[in-house]
C-alpha atoms as a PDB file:
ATOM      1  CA  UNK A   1      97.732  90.808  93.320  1.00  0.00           C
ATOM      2  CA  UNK A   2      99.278  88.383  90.960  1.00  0.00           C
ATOM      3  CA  UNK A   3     101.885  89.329  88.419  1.00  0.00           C
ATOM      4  CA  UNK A   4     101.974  87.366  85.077  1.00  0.00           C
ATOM      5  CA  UNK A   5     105.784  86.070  84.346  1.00  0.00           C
ATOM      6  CA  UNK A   6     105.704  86.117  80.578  1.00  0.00           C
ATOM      7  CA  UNK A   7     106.860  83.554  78.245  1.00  0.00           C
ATOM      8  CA  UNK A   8     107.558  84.452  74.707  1.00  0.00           C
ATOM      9  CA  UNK A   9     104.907  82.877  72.131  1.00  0.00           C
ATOM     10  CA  UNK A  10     106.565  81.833  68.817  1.00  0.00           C
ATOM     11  CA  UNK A  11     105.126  81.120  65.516  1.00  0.00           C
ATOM     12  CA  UNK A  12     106.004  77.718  66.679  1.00  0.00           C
ATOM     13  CA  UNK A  13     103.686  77.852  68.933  1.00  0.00           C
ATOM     14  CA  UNK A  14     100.918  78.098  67.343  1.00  0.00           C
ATOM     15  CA  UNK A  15      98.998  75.307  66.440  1.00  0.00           C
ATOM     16  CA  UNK A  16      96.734  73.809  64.776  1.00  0.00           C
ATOM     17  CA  UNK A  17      93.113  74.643  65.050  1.00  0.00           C
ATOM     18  CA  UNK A  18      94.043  78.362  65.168  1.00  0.00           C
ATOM     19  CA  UNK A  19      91.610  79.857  62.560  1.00  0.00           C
ATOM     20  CA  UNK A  20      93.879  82.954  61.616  1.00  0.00           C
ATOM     21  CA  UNK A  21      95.929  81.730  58.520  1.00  0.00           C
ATOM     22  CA  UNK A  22      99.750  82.856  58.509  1.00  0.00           C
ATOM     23  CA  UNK A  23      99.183  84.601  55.397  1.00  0.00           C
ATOM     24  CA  UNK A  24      95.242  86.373  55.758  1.00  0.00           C
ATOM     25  CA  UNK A  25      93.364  88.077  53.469  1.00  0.00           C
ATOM     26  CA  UNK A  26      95.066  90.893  51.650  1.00  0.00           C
ATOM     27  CA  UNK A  27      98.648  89.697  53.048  1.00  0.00           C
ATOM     28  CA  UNK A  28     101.480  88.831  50.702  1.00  0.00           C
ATOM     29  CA  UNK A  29     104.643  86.684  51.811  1.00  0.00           C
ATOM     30  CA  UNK A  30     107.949  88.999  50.264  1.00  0.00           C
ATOM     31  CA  UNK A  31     109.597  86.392  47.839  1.00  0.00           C
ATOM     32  CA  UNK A  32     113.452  87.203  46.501  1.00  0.00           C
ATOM     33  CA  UNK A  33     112.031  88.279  42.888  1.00  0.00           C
ATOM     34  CA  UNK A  34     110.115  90.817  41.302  1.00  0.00           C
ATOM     35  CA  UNK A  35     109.860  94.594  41.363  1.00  0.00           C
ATOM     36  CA  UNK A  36     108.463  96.398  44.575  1.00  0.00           C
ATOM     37  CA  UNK A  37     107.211  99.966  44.820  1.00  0.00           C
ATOM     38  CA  UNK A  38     107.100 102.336  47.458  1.00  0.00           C
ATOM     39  CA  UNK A  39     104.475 101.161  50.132  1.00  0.00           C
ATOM     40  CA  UNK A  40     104.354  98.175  48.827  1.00  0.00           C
ATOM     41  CA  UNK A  41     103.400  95.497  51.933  1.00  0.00           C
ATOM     42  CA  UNK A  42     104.864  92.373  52.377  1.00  0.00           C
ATOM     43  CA  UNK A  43     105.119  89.824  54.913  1.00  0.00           C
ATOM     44  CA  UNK A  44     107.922  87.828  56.150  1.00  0.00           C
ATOM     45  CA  UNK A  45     108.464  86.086  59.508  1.00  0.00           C
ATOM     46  CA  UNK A  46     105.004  86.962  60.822  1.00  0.00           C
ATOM     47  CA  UNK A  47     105.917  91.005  60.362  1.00  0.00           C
ATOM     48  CA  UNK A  48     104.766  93.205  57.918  1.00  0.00           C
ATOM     49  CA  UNK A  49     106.906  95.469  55.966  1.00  0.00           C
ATOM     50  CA  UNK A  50     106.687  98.581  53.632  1.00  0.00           C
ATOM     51  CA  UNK A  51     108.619  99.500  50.915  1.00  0.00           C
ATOM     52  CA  UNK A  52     110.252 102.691  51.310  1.00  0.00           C
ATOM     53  CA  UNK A  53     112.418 102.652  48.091  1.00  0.00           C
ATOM     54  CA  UNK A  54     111.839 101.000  44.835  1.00  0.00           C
ATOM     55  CA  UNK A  55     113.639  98.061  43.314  1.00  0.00           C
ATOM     56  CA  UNK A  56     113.944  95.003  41.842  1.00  0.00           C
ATOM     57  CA  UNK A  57     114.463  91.756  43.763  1.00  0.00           C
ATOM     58  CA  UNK A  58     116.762  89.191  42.887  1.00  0.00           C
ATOM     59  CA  UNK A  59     117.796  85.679  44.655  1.00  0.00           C
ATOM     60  CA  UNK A  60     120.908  87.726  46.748  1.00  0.00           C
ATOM     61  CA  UNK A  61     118.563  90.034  47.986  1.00  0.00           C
ATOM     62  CA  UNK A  62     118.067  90.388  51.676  1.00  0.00           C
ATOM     63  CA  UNK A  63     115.469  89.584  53.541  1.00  0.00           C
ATOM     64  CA  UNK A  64     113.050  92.790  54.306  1.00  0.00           C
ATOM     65  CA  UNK A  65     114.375  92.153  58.271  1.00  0.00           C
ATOM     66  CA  UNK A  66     117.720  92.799  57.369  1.00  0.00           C
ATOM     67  CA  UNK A  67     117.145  94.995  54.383  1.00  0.00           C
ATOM     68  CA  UNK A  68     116.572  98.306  56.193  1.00  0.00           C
ATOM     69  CA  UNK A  69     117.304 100.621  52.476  1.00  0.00           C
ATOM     70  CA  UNK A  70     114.236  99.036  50.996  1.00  0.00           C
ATOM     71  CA  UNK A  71     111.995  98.025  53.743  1.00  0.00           C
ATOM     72  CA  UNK A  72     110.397  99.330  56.981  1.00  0.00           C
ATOM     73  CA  UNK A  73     108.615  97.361  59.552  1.00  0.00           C
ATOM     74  CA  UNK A  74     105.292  98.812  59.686  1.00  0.00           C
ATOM     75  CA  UNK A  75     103.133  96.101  62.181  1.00  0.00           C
ATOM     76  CA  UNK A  76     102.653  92.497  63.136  1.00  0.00           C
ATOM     77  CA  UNK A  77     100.327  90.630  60.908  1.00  0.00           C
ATOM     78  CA  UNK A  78      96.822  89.880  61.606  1.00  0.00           C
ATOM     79  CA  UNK A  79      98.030  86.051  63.276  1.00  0.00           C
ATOM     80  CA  UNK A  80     100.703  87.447  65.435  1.00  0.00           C
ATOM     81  CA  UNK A  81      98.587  90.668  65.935  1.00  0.00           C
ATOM     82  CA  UNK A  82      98.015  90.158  69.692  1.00  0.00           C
ATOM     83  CA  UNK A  83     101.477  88.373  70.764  1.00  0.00           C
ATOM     84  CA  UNK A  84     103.123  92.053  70.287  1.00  0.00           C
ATOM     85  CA  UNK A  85     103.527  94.584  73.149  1.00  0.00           C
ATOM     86  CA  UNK A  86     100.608  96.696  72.129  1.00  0.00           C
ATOM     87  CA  UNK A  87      96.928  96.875  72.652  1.00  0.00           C
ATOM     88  CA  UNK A  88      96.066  98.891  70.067  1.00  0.00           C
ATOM     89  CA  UNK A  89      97.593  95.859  67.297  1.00  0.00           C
ATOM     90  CA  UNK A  90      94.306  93.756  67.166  1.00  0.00           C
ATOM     91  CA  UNK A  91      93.417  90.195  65.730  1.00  0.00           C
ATOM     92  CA  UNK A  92      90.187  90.309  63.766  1.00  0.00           C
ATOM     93  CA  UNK A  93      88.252  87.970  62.461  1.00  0.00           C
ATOM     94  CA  UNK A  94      84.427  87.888  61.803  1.00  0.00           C
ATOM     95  CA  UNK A  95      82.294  85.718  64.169  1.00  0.00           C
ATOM     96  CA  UNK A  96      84.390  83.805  66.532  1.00  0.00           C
ATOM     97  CA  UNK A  97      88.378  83.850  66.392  1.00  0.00           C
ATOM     98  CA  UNK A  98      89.965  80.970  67.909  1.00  0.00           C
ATOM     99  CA  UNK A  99      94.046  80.429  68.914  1.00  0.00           C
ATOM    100  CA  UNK A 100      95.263  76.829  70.085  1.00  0.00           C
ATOM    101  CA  UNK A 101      98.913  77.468  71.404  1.00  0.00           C
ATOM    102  CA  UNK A 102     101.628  74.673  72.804  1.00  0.00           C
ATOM    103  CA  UNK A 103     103.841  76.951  74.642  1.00  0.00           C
ATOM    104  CA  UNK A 104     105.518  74.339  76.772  1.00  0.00           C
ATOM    105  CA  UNK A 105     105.588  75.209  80.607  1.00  0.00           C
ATOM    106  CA  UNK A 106     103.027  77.384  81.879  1.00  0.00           C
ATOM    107  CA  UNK A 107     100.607  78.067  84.756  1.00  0.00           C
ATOM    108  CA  UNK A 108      98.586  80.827  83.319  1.00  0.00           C
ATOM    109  CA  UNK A 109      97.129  82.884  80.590  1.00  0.00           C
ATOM    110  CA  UNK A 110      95.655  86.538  79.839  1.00  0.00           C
ATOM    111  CA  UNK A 111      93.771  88.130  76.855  1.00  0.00           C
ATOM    112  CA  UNK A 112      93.031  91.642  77.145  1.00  0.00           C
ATOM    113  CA  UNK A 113      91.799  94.409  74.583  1.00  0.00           C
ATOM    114  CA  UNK A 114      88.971  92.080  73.566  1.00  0.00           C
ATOM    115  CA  UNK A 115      85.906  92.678  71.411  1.00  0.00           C
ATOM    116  CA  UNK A 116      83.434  89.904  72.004  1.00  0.00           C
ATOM    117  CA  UNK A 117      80.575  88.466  73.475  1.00  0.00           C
ATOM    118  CA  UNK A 118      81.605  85.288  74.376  1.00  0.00           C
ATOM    119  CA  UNK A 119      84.506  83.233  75.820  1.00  0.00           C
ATOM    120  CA  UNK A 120      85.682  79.396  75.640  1.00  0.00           C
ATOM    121  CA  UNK A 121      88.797  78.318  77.235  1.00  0.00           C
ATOM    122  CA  UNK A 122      90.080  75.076  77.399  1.00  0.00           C
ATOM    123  CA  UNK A 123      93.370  73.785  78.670  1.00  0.00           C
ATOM    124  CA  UNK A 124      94.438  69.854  78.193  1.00  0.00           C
ATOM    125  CA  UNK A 125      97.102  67.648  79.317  1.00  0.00           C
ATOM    126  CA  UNK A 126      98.748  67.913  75.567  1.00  0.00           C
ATOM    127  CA  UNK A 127      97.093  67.816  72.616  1.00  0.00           C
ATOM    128  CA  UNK A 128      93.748  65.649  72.328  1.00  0.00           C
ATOM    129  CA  UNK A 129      94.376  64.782  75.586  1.00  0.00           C
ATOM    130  CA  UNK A 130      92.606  65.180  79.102  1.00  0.00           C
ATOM    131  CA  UNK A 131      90.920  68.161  79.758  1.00  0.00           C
ATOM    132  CA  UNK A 132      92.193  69.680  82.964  1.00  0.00           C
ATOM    133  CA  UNK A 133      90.164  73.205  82.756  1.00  0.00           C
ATOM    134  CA  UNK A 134      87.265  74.340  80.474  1.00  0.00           C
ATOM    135  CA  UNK A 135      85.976  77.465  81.495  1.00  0.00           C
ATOM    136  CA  UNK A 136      82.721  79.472  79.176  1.00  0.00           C
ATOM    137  CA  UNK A 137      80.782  82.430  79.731  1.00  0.00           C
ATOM    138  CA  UNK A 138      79.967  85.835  78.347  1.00  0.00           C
ATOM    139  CA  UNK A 139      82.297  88.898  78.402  1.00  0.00           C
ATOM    140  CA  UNK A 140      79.194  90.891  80.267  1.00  0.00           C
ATOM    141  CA  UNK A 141      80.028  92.575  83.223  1.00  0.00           C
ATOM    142  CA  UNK A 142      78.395  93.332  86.362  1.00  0.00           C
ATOM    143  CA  UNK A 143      76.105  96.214  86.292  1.00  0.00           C
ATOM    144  CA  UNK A 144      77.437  99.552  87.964  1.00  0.00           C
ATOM    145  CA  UNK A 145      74.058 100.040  89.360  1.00  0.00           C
ATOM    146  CA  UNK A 146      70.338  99.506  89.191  1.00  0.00           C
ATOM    147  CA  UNK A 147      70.507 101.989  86.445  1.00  0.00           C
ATOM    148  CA  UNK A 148      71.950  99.920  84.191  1.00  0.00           C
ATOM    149  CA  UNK A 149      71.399  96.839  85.299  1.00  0.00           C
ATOM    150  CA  UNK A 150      67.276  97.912  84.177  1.00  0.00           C
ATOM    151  CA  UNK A 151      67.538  99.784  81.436  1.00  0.00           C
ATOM    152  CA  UNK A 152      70.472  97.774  79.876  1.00  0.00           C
ATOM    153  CA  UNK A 153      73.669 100.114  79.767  1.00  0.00           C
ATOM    154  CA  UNK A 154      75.444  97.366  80.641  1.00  0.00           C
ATOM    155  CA  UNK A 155      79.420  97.333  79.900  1.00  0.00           C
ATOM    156  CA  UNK A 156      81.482  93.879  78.075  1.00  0.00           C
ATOM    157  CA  UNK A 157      84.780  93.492  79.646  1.00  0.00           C
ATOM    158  CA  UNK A 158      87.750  93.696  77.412  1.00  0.00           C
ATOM    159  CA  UNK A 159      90.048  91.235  79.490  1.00  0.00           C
ATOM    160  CA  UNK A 160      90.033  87.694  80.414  1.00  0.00           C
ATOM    161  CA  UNK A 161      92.567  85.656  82.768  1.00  0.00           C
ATOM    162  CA  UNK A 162      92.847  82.252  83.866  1.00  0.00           C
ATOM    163  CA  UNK A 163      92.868  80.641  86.658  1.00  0.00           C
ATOM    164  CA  UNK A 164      96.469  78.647  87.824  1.00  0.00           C
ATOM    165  CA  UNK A 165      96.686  76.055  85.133  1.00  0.00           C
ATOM    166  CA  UNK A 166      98.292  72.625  86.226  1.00  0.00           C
ATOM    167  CA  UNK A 167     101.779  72.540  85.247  1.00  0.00           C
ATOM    168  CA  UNK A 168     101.996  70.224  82.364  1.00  0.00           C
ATOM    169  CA  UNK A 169     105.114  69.945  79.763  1.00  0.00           C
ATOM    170  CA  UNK A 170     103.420  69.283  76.338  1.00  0.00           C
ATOM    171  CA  UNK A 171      99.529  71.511  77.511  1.00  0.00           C
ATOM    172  CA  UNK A 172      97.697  72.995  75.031  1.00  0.00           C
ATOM    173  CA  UNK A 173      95.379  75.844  75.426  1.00  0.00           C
ATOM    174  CA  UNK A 174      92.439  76.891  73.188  1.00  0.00           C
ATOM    175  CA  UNK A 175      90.819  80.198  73.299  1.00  0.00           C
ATOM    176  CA  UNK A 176      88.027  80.757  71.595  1.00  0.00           C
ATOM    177  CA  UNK A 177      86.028  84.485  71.767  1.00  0.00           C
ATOM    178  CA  UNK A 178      82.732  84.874  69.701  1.00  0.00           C
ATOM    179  CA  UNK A 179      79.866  87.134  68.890  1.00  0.00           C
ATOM    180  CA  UNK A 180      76.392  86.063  68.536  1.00  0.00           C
ATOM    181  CA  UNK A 181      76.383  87.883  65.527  1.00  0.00           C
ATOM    182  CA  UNK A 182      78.029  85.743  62.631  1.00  0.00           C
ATOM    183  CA  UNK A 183      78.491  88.991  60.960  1.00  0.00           C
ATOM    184  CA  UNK A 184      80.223  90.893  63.664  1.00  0.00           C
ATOM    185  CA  UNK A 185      83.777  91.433  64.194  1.00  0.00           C
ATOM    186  CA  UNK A 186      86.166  89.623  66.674  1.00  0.00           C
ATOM    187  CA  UNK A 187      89.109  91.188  68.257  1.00  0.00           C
ATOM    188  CA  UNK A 188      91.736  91.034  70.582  1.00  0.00           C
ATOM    189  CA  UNK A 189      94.602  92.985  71.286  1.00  0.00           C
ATOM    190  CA  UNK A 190      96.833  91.337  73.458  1.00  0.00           C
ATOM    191  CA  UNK A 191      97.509  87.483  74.765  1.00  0.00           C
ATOM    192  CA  UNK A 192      99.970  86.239  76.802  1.00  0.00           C
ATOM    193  CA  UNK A 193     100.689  83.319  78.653  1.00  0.00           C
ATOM    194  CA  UNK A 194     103.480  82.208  81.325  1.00  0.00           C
ATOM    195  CA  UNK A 195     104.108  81.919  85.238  1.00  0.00           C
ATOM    196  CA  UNK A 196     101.306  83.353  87.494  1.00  0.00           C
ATOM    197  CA  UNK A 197     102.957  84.563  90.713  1.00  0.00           C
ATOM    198  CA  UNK A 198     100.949  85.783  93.799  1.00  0.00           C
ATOM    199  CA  UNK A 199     101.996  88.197  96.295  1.00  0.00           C
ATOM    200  CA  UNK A 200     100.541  86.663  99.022  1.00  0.00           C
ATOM    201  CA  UNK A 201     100.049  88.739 102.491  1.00  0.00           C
ATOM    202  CA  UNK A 202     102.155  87.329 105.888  1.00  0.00           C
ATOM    203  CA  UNK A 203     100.666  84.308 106.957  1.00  0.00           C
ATOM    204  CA  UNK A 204      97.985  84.150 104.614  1.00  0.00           C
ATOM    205  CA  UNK A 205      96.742  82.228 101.478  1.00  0.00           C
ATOM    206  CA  UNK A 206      94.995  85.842 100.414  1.00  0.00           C
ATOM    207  CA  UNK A 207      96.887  88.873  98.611  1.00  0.00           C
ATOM    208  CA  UNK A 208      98.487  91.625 100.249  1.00  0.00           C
ATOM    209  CA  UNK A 209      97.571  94.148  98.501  1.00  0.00           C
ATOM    210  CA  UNK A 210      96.447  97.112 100.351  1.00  0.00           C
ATOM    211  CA  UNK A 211      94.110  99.698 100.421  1.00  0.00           C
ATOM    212  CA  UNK A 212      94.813 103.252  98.966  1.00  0.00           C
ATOM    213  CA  UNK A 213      95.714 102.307  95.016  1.00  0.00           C
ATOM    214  CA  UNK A 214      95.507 105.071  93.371  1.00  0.00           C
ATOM    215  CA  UNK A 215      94.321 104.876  89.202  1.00  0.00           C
ATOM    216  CA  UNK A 216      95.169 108.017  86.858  1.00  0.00           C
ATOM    217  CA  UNK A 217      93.990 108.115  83.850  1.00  0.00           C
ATOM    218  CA  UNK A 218      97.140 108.868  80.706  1.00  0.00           C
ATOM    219  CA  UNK A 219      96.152 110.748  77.530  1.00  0.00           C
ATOM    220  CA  UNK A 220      98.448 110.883  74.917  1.00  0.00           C
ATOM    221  CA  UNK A 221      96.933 113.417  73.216  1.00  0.00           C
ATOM    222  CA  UNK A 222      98.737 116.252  72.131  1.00  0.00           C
ATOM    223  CA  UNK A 223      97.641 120.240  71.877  1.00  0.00           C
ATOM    224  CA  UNK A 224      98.625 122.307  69.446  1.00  0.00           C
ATOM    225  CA  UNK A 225      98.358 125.953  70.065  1.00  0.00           C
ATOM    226  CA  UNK A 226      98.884 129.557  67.482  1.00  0.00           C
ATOM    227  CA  UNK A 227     101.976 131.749  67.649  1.00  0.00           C
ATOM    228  CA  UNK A 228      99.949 134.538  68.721  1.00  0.00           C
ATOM    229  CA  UNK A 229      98.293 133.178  71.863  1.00  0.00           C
ATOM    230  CA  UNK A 230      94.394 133.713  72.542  1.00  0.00           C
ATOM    231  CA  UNK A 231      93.238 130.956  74.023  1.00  0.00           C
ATOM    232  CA  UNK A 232      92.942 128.336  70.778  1.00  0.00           C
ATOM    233  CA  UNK A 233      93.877 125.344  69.758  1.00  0.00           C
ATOM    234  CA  UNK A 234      93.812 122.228  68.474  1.00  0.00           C
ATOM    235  CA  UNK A 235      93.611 118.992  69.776  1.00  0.00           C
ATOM    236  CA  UNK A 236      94.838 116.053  68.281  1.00  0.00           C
ATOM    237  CA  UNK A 237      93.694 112.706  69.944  1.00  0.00           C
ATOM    238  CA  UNK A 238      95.507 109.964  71.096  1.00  0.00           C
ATOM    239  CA  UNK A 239      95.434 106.834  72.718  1.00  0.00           C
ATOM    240  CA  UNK A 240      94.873 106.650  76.236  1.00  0.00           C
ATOM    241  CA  UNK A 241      96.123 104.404  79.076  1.00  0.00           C
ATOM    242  CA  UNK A 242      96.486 104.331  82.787  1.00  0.00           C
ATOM    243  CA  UNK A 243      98.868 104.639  85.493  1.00  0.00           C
ATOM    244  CA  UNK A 244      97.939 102.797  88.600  1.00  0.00           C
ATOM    245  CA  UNK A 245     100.116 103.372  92.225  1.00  0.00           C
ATOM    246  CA  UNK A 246     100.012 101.141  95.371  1.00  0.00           C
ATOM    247  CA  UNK A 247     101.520  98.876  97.806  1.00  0.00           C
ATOM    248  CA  UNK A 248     101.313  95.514  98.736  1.00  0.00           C
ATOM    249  CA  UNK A 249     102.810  93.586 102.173  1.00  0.00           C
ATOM    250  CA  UNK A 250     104.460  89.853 101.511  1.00  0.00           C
ATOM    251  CA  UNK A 251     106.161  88.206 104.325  1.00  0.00           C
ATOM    252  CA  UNK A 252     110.158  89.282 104.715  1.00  0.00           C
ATOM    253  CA  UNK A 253     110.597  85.922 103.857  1.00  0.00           C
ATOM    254  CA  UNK A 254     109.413  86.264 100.556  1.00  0.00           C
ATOM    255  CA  UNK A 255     111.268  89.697  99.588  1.00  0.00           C
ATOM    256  CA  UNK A 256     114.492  88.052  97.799  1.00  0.00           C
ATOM    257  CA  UNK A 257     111.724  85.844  95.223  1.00  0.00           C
ATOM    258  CA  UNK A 258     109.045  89.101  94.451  1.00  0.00           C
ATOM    259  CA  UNK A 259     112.846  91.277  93.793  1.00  0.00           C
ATOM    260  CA  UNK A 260     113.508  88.345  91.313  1.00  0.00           C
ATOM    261  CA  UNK A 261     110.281  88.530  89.950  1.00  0.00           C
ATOM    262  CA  UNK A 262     110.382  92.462  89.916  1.00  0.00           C
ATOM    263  CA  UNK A 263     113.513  91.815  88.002  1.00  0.00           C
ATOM    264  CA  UNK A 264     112.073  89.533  85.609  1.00  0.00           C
ATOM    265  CA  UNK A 265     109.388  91.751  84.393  1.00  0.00           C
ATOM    266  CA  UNK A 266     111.643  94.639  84.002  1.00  0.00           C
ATOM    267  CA  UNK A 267     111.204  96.962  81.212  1.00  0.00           C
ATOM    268  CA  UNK A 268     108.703  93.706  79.683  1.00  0.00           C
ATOM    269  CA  UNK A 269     104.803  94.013  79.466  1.00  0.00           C
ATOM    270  CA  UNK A 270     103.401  91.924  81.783  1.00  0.00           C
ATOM    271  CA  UNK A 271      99.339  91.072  82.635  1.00  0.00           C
ATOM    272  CA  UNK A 272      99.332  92.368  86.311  1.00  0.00           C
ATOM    273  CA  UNK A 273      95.651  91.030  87.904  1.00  0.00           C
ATOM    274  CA  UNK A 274      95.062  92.930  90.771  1.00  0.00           C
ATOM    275  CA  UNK A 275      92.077  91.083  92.326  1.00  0.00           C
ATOM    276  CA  UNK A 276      88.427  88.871  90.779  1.00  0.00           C
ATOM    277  CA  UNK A 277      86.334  91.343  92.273  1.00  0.00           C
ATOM    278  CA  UNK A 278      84.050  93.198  89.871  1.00  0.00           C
ATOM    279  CA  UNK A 279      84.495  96.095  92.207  1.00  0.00           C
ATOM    280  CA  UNK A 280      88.536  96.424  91.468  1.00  0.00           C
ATOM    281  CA  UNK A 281      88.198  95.555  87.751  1.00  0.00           C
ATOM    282  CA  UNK A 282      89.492  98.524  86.718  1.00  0.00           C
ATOM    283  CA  UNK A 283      92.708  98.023  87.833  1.00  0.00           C
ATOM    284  CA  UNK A 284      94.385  95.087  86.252  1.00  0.00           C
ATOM    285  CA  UNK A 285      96.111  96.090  82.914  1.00  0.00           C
ATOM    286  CA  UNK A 286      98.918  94.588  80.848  1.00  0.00           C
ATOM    287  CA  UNK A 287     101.952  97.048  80.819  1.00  0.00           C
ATOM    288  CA  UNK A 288     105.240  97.470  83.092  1.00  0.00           C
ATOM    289  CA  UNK A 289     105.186  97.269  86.275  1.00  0.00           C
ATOM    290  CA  UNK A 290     108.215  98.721  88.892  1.00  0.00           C
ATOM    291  CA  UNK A 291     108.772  98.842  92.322  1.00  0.00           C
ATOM    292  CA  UNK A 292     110.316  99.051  95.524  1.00  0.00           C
ATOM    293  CA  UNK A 293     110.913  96.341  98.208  1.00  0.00           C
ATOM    294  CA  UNK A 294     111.108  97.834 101.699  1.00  0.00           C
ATOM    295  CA  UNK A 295     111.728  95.920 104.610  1.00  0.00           C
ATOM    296  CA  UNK A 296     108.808  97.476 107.849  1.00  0.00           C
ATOM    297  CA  UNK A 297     110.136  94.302 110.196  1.00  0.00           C
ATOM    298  CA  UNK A 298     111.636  91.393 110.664  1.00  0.00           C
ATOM    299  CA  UNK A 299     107.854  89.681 109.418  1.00  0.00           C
ATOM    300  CA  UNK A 300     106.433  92.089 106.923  1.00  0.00           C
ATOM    301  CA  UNK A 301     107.943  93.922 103.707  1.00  0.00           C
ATOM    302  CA  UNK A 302     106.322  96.350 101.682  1.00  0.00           C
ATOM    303  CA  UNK A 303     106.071  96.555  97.626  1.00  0.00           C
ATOM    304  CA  UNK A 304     105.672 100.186  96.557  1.00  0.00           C
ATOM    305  CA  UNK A 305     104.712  99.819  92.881  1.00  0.00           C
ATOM    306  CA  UNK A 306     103.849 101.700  89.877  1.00  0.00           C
ATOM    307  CA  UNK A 307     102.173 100.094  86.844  1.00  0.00           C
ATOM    308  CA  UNK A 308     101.738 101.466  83.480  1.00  0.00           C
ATOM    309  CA  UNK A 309      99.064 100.162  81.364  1.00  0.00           C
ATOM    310  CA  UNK A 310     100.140  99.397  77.371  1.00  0.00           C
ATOM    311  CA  UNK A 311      98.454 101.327  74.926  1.00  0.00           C
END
């Protein structure tokens, strides 16, 4: 089990090569003049707003991040789509969508909530520099079964995560996911980069995590039922999400640094990669993550955790 420690990605960040303008089609920067009506959109400091109030700008206006009367944040925009906390707040792009980022010190990186058929990663030394990692491939999965793996149900994964990147001060990534399709649609909902951290078993190079996880399925759906019960009702859909429980053994030794880290990630979505194995896919997530650090010996402590998938 290894627990993404996230580092913030700015606009700043972003460099060039990125094929997502700042301003995309059918986005509008909000400019201090002018007359807005209600649901107008506009787009300042990478957010998207909506006019809830009509009015007339004028050069002492403020801003629509500080002008809460006039203006309601309604989503990121389509280039800062995936550094929010959701899933569900995409980047799109048709054919191939591509992000270079400079985010300074790192060691790893995570996409998940992807649409596409294809991957290209590439990490250098700093910009046009060495490569120290390229990794390619496609975003098919192993099959579940001979069923599938004849008569072609096969499943794309959503998620990608690197390996640990060399620690470099000025390193810039480029991720790159595609279709074969020119015409199809790209998308990803989430990408983060920052510290990769390893809870590593007692004594061994190989996580601790144990057997047992448990994985239950979250629907936020809600059901709506008549005054008069008979049985009816409604069901309105909603997103869905899971909620995975289990333990992993570290050495005591290491019990003051996985509290810090526990600490860290607090209350802050965090990519969580709970092993390469096709087998335990379906546990790794971005969400939070919690837990509780207790001491079996003098040589082993055990994490009790809960993580909760984003939507």
């Amino acid at each position: 089990m290894r627990i993404l420690l996230p580092t913030e990605i700015t606009a700043q960040m972003i460099a060039s090569g990125t094929n997502i303008p700042e301003l995309d089609t059918n986005e509008t920067a909000w400019a201090p003049s002018g007359a807005f009506a209600i649901d107008d959109l506009r787009v300042y400091s990478g957010r998207i707003y909506s006019c809830v109030k009509a009015y007339t700008a004028n050069a002492n206006s403020k801003p629509p991040d500080k002008d809460t009367e006039h203006w309601l944040f309604k989503e990121p925009t389509n280039r800062m789509s995936p550094f929010d906390e959701y899933l569900f707040t995409k980047a799109r792009r048709i054919g191939s969508l591509t992000y270079v980022l400079k985010p300074g010190f790192i060691t790893g990186f995570a996409a998940y909530g992807v649409d596409a058929g294809a991957f290209d990663f590439e990490y250098r030394h700093q910009s046009g520099g060495e490569v120290l990692l390229q990794r390619s491939g496609t975003m098919w999965e192993q099959a579940y079964g001979h069923w599938e793996l004849l008569f072609g149900n096969l499943q794309r994964t959503d998620r990608f995560a690197s390996p640990e990147l060399p620690l470099r001060p000025a390193g810039e990534l480029t991720m790159t996911f595609s279709h074969a399709d020119p015409d199809a649609e790209v998308s990803v909902g989430w990408m983060g980069v920052g510290q990769w951290r390893t809870l590593f078993a007692p004594g061994l190079k190989t996580g601790g995590t144990e057997m047992g996880i448990e994985v239950t399925p979250k629907s936020y759906a809600r059901f709506t039922r008549p005054s008069v019960q008979d049985g009816t009702y409604k069901r309105i859909p909603g997103r869905r999400a899971k909620v995975v429980q289990g333990s992993v053994v570290i050495d005591s030794k290491d019990a003051p640094m996985v509290d810090d880290w526990m600490n860290q990630v607090l209350d802050v979505p965090c990519a969580v990669d709970f092993s390469s194995l096709p087998r335990y896919r379906h546990l790794s997530g971005v969400g939070f993550l919690k837990g509780t650090l207790r001491t079996d010996s003098w040589k082993v402590t055990r994490l009790n955790f809960t993580f909760e998938s984003n939507v």
